[in-house]
Protein backbone atom coordinates (compact mmCIF):
# COMPACT_ATOMS: atom_id res chain seq x y z
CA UNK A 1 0.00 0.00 0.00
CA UNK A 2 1.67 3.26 -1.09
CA UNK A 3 2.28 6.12 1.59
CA UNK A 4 -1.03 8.08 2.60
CA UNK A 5 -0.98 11.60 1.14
CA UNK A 6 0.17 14.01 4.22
CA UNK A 7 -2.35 17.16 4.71
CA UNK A 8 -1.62 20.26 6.68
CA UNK A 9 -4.76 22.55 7.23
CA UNK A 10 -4.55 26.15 8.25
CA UNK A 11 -8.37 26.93 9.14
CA UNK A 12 -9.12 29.76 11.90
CA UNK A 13 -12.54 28.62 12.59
CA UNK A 14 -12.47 25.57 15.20
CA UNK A 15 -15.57 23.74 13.67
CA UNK A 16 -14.55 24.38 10.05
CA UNK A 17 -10.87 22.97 10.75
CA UNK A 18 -12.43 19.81 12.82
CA UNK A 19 -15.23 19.58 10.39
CA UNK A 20 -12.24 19.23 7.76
CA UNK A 21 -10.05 16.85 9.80
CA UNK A 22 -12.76 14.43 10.59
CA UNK A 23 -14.32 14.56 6.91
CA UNK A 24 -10.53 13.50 5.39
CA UNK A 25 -9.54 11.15 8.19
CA UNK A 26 -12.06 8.95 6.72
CA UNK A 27 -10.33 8.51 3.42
CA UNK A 28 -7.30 5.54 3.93
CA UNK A 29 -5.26 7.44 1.53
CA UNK A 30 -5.49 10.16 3.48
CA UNK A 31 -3.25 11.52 6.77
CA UNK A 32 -4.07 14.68 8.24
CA UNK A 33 -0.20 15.73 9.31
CA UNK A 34 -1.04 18.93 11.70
CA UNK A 35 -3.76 21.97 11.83
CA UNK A 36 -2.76 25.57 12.44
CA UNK A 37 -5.41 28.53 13.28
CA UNK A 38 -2.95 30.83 12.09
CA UNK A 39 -0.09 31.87 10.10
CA UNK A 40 2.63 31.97 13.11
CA UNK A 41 1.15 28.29 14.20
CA UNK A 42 1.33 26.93 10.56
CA UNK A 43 4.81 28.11 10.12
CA UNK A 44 5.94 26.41 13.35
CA UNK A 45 4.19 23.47 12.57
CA UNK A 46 5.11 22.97 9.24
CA UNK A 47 8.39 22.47 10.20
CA UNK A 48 8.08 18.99 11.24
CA UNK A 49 4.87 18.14 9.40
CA UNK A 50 6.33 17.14 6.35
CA UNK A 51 3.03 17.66 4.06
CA UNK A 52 2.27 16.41 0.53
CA UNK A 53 -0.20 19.30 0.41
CA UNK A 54 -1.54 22.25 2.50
CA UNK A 55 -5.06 23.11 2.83
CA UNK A 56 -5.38 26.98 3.63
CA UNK A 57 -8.04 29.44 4.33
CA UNK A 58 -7.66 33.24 3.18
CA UNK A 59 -9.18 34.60 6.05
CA UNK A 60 -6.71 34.41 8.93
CA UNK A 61 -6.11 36.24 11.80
CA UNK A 62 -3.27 38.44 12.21
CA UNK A 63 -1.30 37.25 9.23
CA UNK A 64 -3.70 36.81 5.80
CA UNK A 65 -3.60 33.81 4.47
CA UNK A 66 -2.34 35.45 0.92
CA UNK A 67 1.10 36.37 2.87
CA UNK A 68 1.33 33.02 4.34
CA UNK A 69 0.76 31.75 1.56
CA UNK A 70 3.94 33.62 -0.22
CA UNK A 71 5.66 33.01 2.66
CA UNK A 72 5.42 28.90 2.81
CA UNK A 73 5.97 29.01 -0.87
CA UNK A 74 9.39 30.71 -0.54
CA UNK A 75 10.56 28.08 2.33
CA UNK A 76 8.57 24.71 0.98
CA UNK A 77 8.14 23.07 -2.28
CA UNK A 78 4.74 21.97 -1.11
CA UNK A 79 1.36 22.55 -3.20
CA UNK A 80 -1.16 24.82 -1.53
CA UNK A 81 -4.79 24.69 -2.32
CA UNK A 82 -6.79 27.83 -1.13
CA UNK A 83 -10.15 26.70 0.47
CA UNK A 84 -12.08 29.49 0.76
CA UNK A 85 -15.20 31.64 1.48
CA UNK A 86 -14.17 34.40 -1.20
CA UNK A 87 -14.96 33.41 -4.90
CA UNK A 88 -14.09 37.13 -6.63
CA UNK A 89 -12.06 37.02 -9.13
CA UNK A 90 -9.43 39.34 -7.42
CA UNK A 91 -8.64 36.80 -4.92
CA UNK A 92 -8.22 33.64 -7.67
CA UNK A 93 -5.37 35.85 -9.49
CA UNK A 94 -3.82 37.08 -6.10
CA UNK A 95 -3.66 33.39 -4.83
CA UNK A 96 -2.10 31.75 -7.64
CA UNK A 97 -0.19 35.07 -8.40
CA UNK A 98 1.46 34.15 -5.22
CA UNK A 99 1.68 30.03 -5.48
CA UNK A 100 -1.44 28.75 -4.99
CA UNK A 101 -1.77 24.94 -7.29
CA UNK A 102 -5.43 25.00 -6.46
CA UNK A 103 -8.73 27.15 -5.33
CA UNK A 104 -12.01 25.95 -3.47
CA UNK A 105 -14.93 27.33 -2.25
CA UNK A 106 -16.26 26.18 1.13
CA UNK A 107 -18.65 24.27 1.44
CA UNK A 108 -18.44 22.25 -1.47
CA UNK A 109 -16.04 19.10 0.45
CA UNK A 110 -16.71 17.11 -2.74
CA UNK A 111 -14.35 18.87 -4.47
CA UNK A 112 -11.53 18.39 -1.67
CA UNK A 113 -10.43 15.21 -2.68
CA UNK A 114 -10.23 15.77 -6.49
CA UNK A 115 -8.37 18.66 -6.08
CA UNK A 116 -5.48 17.48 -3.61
CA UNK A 117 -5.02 14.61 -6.22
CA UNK A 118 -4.69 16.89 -9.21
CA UNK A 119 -2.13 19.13 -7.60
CA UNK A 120 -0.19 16.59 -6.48
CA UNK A 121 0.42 15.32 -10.66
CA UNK A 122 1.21 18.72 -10.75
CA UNK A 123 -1.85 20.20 -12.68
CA UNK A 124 -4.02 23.51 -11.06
CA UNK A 125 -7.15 22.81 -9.76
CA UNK A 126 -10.25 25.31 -9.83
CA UNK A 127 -13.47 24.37 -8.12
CA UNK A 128 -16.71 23.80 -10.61
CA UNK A 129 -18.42 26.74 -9.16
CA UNK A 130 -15.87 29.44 -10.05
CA UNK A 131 -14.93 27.26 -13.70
CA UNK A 132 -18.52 27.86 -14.56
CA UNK A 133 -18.31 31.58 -13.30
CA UNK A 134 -15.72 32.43 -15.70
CA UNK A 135 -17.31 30.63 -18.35
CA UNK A 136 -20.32 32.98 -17.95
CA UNK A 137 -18.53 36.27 -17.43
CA UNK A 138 -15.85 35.27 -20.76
CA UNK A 139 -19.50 34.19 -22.95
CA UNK A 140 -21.00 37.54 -21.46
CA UNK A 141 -24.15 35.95 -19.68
């Protein structure tokens, strides 16, 4: 059985980040390798935790998770996918101006799974919900 794919979520809100812990724990091929509530707690925990991916929120206290996102791309070679609460546009390019592999909205867990597995063959993953946005604001509808 190959190694379980190693997931490091930075999620502020308690029930959101346990919601998300519990919900991939269930997958086998799955390992949930530390949580953070913040940028300063990610960045000292991602130190040991050894990640395949990183599951981060936006919205963060203190630090935003844009920053922390530059800054974990400038120490790790580790693929971050944004899951989010914001779907504007301006905070897509932003994100994967500054690393992001992938984007999700919250509340659509479905798409979790999918999307950890595309970034880690290297491909960008954005969720259904913004695709189709951009479809309809490209065609003009």
């Amino acid at each position: 059985m190959p190694d379980p794919i190693r997931i490091y979520i930075v999620e502020d809100h308690p029930v959101m980040r346990d919601t998300l812990v519990e919900y991939l724990g269930m997958d086998d091929d799955l390992e949930i390798c530390g949580t953070a509530a913040d940028a300063e707690k990610a960045l000292a925990g991602l130190e040991e935790a050894d990640p395949s991916v990183i599951l981060l929120d936006l919205s963060l206290p203190g630090t935003s998770g844009l920053d922390l996102l530059a800054e974990i791309r400038e120490r790790w070679e580790v693929p971050c996918v944004i899951l989010s609460g914001h779907k504007e546009q301006n905070h897509l390019r932003r994100a994967f101006q500054r690393g992001a592999r992938g984007y999700l909205l919250k509340g659509h867990p479905d798409e979790i799974r999918v999307a950890i597995h595309r970034v880690l063959e290297g491909r960008v993953y954005l969720a259904e919900v913004l695709r189709e946005q951009m479809k309809a604001e490209e065609s003009g509808i």
